[in-house]
C-alpha atoms as a PDB file:
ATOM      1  CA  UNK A   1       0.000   0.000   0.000  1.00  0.00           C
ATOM      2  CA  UNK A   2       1.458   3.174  -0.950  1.00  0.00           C
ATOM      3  CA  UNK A   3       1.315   6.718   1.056  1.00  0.00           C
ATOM      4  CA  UNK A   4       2.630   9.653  -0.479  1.00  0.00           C
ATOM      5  CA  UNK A   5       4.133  10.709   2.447  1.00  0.00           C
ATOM      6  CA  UNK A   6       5.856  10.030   5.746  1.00  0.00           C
ATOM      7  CA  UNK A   7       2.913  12.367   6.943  1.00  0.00           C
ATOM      8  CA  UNK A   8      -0.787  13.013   6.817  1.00  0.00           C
ATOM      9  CA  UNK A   9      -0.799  17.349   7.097  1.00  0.00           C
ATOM     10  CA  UNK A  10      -3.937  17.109   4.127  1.00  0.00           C
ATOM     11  CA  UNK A  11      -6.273  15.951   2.342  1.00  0.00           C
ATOM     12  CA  UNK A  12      -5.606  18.067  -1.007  1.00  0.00           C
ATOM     13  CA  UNK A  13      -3.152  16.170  -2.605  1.00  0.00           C
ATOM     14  CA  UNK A  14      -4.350  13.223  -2.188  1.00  0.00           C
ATOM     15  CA  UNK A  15      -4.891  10.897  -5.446  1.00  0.00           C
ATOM     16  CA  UNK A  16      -7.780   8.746  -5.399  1.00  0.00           C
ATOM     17  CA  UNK A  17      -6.163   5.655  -5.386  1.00  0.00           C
ATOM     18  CA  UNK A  18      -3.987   7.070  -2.562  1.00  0.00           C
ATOM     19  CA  UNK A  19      -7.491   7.600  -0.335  1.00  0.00           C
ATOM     20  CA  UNK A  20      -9.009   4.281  -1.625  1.00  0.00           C
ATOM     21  CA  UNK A  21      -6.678   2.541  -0.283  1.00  0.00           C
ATOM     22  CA  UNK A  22      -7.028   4.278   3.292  1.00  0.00           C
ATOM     23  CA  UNK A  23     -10.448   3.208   2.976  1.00  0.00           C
ATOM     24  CA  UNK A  24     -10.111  -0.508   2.192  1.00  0.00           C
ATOM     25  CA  UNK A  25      -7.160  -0.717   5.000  1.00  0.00           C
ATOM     26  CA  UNK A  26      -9.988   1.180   7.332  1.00  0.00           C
ATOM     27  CA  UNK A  27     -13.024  -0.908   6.331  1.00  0.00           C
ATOM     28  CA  UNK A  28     -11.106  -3.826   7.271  1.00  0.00           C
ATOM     29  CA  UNK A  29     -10.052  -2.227  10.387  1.00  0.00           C
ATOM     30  CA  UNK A  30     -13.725  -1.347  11.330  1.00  0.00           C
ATOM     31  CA  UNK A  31     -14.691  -5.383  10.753  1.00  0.00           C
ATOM     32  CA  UNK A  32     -11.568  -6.411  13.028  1.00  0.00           C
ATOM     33  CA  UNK A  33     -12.783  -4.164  15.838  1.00  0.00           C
ATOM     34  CA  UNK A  34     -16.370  -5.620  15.430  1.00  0.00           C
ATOM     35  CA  UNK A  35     -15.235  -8.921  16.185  1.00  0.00           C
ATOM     36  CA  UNK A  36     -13.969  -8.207  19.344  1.00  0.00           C
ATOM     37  CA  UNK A  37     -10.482  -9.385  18.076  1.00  0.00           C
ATOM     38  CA  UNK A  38      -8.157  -5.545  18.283  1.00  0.00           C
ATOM     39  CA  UNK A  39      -5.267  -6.380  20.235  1.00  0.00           C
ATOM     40  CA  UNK A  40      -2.062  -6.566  17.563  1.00  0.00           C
ATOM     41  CA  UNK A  41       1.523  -6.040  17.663  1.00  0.00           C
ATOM     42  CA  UNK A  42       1.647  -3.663  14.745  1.00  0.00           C
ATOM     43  CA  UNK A  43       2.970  -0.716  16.647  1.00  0.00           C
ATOM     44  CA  UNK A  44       4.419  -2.602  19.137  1.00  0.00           C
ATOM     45  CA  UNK A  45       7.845  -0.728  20.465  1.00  0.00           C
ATOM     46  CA  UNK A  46       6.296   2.250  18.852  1.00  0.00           C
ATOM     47  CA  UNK A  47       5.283   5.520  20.888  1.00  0.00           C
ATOM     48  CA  UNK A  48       2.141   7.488  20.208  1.00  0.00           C
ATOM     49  CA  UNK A  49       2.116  11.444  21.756  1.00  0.00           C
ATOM     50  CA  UNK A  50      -1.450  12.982  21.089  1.00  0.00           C
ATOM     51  CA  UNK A  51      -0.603  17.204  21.241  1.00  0.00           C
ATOM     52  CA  UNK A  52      -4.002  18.997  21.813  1.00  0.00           C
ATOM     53  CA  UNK A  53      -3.611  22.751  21.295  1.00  0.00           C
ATOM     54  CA  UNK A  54      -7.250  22.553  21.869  1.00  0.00           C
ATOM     55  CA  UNK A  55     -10.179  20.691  23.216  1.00  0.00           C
ATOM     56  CA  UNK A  56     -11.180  17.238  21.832  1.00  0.00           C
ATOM     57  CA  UNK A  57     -12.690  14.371  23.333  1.00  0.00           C
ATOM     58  CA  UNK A  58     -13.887  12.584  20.766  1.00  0.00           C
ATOM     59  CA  UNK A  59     -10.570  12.689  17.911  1.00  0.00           C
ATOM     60  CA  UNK A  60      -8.144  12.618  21.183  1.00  0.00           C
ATOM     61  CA  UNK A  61      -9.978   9.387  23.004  1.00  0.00           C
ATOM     62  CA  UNK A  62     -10.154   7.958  18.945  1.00  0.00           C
ATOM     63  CA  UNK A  63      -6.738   8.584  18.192  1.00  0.00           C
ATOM     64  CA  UNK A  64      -5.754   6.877  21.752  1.00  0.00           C
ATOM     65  CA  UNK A  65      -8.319   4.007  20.999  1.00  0.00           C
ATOM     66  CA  UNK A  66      -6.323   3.411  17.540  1.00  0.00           C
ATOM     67  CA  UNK A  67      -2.902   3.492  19.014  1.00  0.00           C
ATOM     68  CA  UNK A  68      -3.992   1.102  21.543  1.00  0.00           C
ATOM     69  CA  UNK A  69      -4.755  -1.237  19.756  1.00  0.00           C
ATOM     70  CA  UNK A  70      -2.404  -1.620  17.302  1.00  0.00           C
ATOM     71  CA  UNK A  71      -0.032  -2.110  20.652  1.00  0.00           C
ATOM     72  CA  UNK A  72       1.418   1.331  20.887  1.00  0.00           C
ATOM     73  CA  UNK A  73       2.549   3.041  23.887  1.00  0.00           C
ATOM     74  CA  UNK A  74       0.154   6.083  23.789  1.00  0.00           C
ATOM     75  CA  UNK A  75       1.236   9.550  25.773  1.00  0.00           C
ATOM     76  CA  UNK A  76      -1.799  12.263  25.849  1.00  0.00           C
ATOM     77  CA  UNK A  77      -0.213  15.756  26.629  1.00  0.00           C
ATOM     78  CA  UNK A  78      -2.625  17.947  27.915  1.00  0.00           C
ATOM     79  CA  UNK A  79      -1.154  21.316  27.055  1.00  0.00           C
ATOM     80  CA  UNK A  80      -3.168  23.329  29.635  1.00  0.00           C
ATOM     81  CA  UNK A  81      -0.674  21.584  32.109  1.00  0.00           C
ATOM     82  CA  UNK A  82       2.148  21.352  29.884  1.00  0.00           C
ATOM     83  CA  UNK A  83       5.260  24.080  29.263  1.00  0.00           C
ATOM     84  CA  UNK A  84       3.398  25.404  26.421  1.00  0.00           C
ATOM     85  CA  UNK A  85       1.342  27.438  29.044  1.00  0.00           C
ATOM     86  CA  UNK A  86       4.538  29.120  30.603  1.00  0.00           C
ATOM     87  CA  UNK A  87       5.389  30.834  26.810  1.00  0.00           C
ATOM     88  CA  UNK A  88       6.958  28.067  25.326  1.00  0.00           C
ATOM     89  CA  UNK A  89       7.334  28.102  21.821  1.00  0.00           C
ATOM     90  CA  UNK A  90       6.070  25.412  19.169  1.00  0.00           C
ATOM     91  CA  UNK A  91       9.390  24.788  17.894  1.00  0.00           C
ATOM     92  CA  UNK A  92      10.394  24.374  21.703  1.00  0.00           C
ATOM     93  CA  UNK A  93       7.662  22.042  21.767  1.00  0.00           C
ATOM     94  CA  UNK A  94       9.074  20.422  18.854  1.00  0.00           C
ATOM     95  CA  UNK A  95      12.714  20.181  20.195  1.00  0.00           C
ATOM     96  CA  UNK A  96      11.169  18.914  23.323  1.00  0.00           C
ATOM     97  CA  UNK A  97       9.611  15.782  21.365  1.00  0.00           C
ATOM     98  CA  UNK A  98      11.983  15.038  19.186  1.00  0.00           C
ATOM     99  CA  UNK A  99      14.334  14.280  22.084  1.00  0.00           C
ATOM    100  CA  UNK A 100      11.364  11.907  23.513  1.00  0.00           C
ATOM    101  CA  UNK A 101      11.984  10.161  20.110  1.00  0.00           C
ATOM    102  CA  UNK A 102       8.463   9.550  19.363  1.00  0.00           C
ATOM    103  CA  UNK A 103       7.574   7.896  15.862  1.00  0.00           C
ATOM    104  CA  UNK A 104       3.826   9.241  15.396  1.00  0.00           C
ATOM    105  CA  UNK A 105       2.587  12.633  16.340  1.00  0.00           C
ATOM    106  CA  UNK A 106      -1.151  13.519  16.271  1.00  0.00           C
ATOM    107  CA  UNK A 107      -1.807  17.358  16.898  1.00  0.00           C
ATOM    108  CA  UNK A 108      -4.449  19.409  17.024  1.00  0.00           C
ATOM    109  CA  UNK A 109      -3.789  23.566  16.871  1.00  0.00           C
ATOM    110  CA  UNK A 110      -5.964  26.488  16.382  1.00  0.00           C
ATOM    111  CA  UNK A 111      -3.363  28.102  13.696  1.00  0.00           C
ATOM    112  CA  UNK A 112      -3.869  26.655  10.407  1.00  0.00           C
ATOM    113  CA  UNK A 113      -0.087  25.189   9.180  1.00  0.00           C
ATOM    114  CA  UNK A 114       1.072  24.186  12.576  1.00  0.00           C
ATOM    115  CA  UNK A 115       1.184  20.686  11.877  1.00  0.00           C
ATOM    116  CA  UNK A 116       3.266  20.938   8.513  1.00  0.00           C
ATOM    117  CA  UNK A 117       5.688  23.495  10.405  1.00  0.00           C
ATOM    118  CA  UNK A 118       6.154  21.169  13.062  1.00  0.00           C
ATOM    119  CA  UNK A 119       6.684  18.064  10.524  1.00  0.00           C
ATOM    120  CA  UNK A 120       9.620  20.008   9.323  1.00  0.00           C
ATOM    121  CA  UNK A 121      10.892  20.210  13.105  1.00  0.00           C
ATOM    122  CA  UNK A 122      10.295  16.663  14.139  1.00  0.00           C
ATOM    123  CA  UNK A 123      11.589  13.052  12.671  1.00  0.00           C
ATOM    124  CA  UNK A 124       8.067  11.676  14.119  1.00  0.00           C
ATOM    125  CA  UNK A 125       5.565  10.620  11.315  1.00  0.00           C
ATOM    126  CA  UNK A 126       2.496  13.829  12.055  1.00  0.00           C
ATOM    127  CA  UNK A 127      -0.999  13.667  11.922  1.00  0.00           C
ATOM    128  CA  UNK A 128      -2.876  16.481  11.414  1.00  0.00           C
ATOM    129  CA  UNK A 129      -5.671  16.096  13.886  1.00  0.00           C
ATOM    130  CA  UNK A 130      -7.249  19.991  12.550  1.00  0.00           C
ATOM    131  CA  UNK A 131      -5.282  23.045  12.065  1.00  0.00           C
ATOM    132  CA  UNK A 132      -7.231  26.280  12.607  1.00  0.00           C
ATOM    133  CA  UNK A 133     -10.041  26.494   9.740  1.00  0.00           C
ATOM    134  CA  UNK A 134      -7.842  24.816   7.568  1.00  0.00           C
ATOM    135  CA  UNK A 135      -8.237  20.981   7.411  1.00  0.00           C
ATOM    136  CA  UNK A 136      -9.468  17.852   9.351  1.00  0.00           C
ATOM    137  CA  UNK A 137      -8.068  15.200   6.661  1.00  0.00           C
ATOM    138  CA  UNK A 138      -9.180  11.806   9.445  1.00  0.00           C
ATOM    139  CA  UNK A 139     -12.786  13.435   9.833  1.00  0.00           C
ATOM    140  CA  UNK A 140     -12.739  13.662   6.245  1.00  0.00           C
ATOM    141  CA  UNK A 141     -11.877   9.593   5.907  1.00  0.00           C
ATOM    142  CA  UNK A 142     -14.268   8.894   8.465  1.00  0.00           C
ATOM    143  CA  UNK A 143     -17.111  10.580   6.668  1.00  0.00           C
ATOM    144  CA  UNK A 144     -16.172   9.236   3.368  1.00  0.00           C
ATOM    145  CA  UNK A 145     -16.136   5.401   5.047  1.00  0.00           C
ATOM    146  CA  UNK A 146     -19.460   5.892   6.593  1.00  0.00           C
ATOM    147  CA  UNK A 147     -20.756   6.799   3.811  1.00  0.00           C
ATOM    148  CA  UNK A 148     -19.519   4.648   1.278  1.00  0.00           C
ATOM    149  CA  UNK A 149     -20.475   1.228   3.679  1.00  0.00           C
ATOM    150  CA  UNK A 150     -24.555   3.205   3.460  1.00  0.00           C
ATOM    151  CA  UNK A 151     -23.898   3.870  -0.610  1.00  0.00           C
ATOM    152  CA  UNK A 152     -21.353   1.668  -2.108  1.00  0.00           C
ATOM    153  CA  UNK A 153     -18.847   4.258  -3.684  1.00  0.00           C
ATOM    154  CA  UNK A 154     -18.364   8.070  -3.557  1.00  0.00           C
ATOM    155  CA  UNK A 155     -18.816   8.562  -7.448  1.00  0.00           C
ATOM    156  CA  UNK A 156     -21.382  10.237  -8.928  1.00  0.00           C
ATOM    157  CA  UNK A 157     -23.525  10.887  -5.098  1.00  0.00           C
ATOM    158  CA  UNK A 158     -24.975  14.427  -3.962  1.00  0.00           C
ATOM    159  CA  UNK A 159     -23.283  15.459  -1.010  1.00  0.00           C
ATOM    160  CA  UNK A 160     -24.685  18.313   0.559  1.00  0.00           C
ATOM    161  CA  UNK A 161     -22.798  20.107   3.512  1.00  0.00           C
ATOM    162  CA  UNK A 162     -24.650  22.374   5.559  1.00  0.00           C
ATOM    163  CA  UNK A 163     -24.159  25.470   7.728  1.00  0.00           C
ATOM    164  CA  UNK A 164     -20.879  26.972   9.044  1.00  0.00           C
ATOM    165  CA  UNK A 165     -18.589  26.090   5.676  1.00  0.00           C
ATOM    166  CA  UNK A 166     -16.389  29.357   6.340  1.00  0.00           C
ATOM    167  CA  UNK A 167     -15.235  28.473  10.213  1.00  0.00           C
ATOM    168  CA  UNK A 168     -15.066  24.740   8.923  1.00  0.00           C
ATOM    169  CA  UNK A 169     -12.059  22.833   8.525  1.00  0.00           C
ATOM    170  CA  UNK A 170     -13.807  19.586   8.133  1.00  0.00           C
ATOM    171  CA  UNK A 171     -16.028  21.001   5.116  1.00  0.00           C
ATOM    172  CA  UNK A 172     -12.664  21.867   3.800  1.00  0.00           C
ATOM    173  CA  UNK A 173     -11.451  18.493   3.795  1.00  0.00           C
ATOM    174  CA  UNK A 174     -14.436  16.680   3.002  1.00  0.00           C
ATOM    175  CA  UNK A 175     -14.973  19.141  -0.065  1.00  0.00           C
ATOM    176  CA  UNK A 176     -11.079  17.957  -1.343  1.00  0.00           C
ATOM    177  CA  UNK A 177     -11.919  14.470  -0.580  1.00  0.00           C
ATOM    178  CA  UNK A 178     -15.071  14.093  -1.670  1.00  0.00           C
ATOM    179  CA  UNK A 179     -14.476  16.051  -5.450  1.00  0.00           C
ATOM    180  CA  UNK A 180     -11.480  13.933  -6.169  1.00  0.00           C
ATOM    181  CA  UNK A 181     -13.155  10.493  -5.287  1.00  0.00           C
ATOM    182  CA  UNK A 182     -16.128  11.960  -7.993  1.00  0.00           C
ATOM    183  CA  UNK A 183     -19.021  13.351  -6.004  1.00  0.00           C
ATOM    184  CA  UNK A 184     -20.892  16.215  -6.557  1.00  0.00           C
ATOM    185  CA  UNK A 185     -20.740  18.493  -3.709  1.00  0.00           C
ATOM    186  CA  UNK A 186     -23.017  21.338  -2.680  1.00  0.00           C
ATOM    187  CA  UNK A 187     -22.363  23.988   0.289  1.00  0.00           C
ATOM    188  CA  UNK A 188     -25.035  25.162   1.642  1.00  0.00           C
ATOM    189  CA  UNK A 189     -25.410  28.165   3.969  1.00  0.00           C
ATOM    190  CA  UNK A 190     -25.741  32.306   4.627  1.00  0.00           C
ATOM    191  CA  UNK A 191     -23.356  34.540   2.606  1.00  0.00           C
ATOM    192  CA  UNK A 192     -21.959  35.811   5.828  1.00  0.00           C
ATOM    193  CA  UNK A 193     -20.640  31.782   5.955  1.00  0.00           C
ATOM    194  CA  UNK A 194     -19.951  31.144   2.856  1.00  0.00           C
ATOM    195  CA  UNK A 195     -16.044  32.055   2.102  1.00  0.00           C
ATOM    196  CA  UNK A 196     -15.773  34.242  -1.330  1.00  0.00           C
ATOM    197  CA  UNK A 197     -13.854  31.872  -3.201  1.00  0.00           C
ATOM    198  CA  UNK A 198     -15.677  28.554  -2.217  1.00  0.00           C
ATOM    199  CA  UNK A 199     -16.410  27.662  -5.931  1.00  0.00           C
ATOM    200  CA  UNK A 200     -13.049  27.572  -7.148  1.00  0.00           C
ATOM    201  CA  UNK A 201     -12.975  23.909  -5.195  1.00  0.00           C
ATOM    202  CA  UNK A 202     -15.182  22.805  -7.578  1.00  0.00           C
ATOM    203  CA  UNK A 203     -18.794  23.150  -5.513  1.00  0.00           C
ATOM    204  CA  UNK A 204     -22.301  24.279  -6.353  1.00  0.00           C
ATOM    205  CA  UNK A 205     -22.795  26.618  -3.761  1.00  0.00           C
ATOM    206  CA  UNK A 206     -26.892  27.502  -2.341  1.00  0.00           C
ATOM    207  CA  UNK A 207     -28.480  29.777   0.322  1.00  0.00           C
ATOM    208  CA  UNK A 208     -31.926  28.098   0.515  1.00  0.00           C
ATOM    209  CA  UNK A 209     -32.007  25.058   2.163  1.00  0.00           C
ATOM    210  CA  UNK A 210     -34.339  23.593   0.138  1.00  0.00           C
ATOM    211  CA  UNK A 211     -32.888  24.067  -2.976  1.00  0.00           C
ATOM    212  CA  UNK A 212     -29.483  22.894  -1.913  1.00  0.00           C
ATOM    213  CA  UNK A 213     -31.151  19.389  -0.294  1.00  0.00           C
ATOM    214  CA  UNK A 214     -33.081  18.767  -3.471  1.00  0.00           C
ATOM    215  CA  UNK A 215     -31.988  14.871  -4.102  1.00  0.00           C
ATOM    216  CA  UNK A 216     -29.179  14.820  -2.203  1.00  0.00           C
ATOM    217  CA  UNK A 217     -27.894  11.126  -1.106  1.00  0.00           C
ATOM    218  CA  UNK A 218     -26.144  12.723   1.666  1.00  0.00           C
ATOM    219  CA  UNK A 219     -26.697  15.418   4.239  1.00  0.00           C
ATOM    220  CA  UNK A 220     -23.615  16.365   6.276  1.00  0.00           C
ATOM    221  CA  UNK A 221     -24.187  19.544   8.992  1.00  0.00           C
ATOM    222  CA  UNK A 222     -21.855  21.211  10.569  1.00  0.00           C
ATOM    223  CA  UNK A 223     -21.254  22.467  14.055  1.00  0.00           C
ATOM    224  CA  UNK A 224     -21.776  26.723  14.608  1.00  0.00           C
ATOM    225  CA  UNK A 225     -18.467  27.523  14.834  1.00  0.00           C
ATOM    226  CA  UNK A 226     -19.588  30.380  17.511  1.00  0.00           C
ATOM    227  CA  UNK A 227     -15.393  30.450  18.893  1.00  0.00           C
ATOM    228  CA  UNK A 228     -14.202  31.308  15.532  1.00  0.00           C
ATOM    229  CA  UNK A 229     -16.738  33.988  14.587  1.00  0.00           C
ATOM    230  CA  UNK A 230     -16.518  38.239  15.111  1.00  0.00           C
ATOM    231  CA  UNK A 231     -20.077  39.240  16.027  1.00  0.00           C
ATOM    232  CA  UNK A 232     -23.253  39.588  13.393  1.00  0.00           C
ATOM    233  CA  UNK A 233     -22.184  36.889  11.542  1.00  0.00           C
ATOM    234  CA  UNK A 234     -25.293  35.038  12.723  1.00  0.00           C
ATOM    235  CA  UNK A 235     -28.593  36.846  14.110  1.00  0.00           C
ATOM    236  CA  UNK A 236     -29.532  34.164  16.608  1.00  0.00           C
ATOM    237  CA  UNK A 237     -29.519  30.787  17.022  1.00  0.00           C
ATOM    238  CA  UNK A 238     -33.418  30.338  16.653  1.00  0.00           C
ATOM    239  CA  UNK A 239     -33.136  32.658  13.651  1.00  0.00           C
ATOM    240  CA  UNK A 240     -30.303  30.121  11.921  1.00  0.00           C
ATOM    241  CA  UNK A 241     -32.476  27.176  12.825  1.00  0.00           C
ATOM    242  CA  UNK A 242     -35.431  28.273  11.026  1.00  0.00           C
ATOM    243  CA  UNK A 243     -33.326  28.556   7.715  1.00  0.00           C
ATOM    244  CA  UNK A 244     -30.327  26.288   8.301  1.00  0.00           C
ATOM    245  CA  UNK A 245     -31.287  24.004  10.893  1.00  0.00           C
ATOM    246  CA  UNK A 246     -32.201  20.586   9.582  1.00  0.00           C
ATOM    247  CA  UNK A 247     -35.552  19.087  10.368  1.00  0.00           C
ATOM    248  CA  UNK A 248     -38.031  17.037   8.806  1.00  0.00           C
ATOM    249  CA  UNK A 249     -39.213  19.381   6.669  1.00  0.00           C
ATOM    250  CA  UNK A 250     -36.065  20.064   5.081  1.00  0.00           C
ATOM    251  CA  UNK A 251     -34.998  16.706   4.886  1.00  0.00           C
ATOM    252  CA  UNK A 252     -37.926  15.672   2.884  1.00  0.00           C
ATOM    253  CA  UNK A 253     -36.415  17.757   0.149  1.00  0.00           C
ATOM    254  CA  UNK A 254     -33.423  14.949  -0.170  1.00  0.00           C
ATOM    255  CA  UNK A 255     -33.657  11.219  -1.545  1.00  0.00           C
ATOM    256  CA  UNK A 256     -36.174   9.169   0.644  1.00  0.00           C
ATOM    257  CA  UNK A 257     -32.627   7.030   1.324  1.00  0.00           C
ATOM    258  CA  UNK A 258     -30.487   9.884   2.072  1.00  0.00           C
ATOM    259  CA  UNK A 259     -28.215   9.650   5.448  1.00  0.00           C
ATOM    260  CA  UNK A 260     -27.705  12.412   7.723  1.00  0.00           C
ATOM    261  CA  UNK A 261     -24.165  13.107   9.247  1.00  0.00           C
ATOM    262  CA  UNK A 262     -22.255  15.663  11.785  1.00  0.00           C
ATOM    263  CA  UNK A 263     -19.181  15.701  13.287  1.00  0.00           C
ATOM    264  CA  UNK A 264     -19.889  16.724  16.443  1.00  0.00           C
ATOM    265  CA  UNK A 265     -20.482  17.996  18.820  1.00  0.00           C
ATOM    266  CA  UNK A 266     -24.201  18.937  18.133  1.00  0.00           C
ATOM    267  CA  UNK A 267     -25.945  22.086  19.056  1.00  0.00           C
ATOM    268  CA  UNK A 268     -29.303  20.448  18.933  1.00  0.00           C
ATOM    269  CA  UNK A 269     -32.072  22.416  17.850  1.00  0.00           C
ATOM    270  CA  UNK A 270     -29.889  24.758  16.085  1.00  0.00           C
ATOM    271  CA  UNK A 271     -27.996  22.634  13.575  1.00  0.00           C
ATOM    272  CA  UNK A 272     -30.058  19.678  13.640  1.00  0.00           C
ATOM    273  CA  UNK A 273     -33.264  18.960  15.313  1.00  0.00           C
ATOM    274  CA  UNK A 274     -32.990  15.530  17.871  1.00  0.00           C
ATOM    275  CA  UNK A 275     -35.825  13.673  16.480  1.00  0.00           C
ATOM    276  CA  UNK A 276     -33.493  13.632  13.014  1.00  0.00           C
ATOM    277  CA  UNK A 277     -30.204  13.371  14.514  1.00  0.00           C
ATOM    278  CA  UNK A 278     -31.222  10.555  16.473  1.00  0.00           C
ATOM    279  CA  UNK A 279     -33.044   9.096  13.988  1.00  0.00           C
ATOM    280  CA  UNK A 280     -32.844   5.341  13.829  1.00  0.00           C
ATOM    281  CA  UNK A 281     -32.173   4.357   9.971  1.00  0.00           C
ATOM    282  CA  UNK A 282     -31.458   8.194   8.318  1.00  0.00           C
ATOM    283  CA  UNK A 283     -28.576   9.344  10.768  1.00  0.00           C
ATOM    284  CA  UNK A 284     -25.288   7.472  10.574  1.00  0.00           C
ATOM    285  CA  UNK A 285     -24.104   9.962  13.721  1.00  0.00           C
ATOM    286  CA  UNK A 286     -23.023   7.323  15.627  1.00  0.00           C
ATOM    287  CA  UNK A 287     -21.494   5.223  13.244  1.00  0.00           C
ATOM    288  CA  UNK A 288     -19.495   8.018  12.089  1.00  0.00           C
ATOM    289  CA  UNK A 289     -17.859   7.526  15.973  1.00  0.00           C
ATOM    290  CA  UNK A 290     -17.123   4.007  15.555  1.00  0.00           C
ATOM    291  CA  UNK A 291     -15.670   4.813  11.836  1.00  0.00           C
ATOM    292  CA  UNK A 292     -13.413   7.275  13.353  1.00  0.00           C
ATOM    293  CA  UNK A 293     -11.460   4.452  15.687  1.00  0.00           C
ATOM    294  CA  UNK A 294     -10.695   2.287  11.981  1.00  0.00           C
ATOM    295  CA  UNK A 295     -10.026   5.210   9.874  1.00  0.00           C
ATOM    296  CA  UNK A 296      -6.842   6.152  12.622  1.00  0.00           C
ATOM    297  CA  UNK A 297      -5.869   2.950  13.128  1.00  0.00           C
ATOM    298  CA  UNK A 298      -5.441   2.599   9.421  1.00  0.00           C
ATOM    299  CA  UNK A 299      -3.909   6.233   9.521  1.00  0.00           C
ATOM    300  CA  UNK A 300      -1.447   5.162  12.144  1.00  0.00           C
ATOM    301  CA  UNK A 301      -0.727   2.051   9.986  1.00  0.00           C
ATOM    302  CA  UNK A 302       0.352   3.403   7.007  1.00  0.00           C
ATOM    303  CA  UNK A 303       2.280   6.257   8.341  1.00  0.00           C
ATOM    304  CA  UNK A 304       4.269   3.542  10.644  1.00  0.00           C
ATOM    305  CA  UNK A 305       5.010   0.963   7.739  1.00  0.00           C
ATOM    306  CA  UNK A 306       7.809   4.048   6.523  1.00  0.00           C
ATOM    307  CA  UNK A 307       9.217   4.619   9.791  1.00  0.00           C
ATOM    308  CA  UNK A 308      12.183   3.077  10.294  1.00  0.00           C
ATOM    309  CA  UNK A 309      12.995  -0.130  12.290  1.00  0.00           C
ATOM    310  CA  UNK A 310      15.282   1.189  14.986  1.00  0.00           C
ATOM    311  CA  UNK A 311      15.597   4.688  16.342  1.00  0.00           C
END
């Protein structure tokens, strides 16, 4: 199986045989961890350090999940406690590691690039684990999994992604992905989050809900970014609902079959109402949880087969 490189800072970039091949290696990780049978020696003698800039329970626990069992030793640094709090510098940080001689490095920073600066400070193989508003690439593969186990394949589906596309670094990611495995994908949302140059990636973009969801196969909202925003951006939360928020009524504009998907966490009732989020055959919510475990272990995989043998 080949990776492009000793890193995974992106999704753009990416090939589409490059991100198939993520997905077969995480489809069979997702049946493995079904059958109860996840303890391996893969990344035995290997050591695992999630960095979280930022707060994450769900890719932080995942990422630790994934590293456990494929038999790493697994170090979560919690930077409120950590030296980063007392002014020191990411490329201290860096130094710092590299001395631990770690081999994989999952971070997760509120400034877009910091993962690909620190991949140039480090010998560790880095996962991007989000950088600022700039990509998510192992939400993306976790959406595009789910999603092709409810559908088959990526090509040729409607993919509509819905709400805050201008804070959102998954939407950026899923819109690379997504385009160059051959689905059409539309953005949905208010000008004010919209970014200006969305359609150069290659998307229809809509303002009316109900336009946008017209026979979509998939419906993918997004969390209100409310951290990331100046004021007036959004008039109120009840006010975004009634336009953006998805609820039966909207939904009945997409294919009777569509699934619904977010990547958490949910502000119910202004994203997504409960009775479709928790839905029992049209939201894949929760799966998208238990996709997120395979899709890093077959991150974690890959990255570690070019490592070398002895540091």
């Amino acid at each position: 199986m080949s990776h492009p490189s000793k890193h995974l800072l992106a999704i753009e970039g990416l090939e589409p045989p490059h991100i198939a091949d993520l997905l077969d290696l995480a489809e069979s990780y997702a049946l493995l961890n079904r059958s109860g049978k996840t303890q391996r020696d893969l990344l035995k003698g290997r050591t695992l350090i999630n960095l979280f800039f930022e707060d994450s329970t769900r890719t932080r626990t995942s990422f630790e999940l994934a590293g456990k069992r494929l038999g790493a030793d697994v170090i979560n640094m919690s930077v409120s406690t950590s030296s980063v709090n007392k002014g020191e510098t990411l490329l201290d940080t860096a130094s710092t590691l590299n001395a631990m001689q770690c081999d994989l490095l999952v971070i997760r920073h509120a400034q877009s690039g910091a993962p690909a600066l620190l991949s140039q400070k480090v010998d560790a193989a880095v996962i991007n684990a989000g950088d600022g508003t700039h990509e998510h690439p192992t939400q993306a593969l976790l959406d595009a999994l789910t999603i092709r186990r409810h559908k088959g394949s990526l090509e040729g589906l409607i993919v509509a992604i819905c709400g805050d596309i201008a804070h959102s670094r998954v939407a950026r990611s899923n819109i690379h992905l997504l385009t160059t495995m051959g689905s059409r994908v539309r953005i949905i949302g208010p000008p004010t989050l919209i970014p200006a140059d969305v359609a150069r990636l290659g998307v229809e973009v809509f303002h009316d809900m109900k336009a946008g969801l017209k026979d979509a196969d998939v419906v993918m909202m997004l969390r209100l970014q409310r951290e990331r925003m100046s004021g007036g951006l959004v008039p109120s939360a009840r006010e975004f609902f009634r336009f953006y928020g998805l609820d039966a009524e909207k939904l009945a504009h997409a294919k009777p079959d569509s699934i619904v998907m977010h990547p958490g966490p949910m502000n119910r009732g202004v994203e997504i109402d409960s009775a479709i989020a928790d839905h029992p055959t049209r939201s894949v919510i929760g799966e998208q949880v238990e996709m997120g475990v395979a899709c890093r272990m077959a991150v974690l995989d890959v990255l570690a087969r070019r490592l070398p043998r002895n540091r």
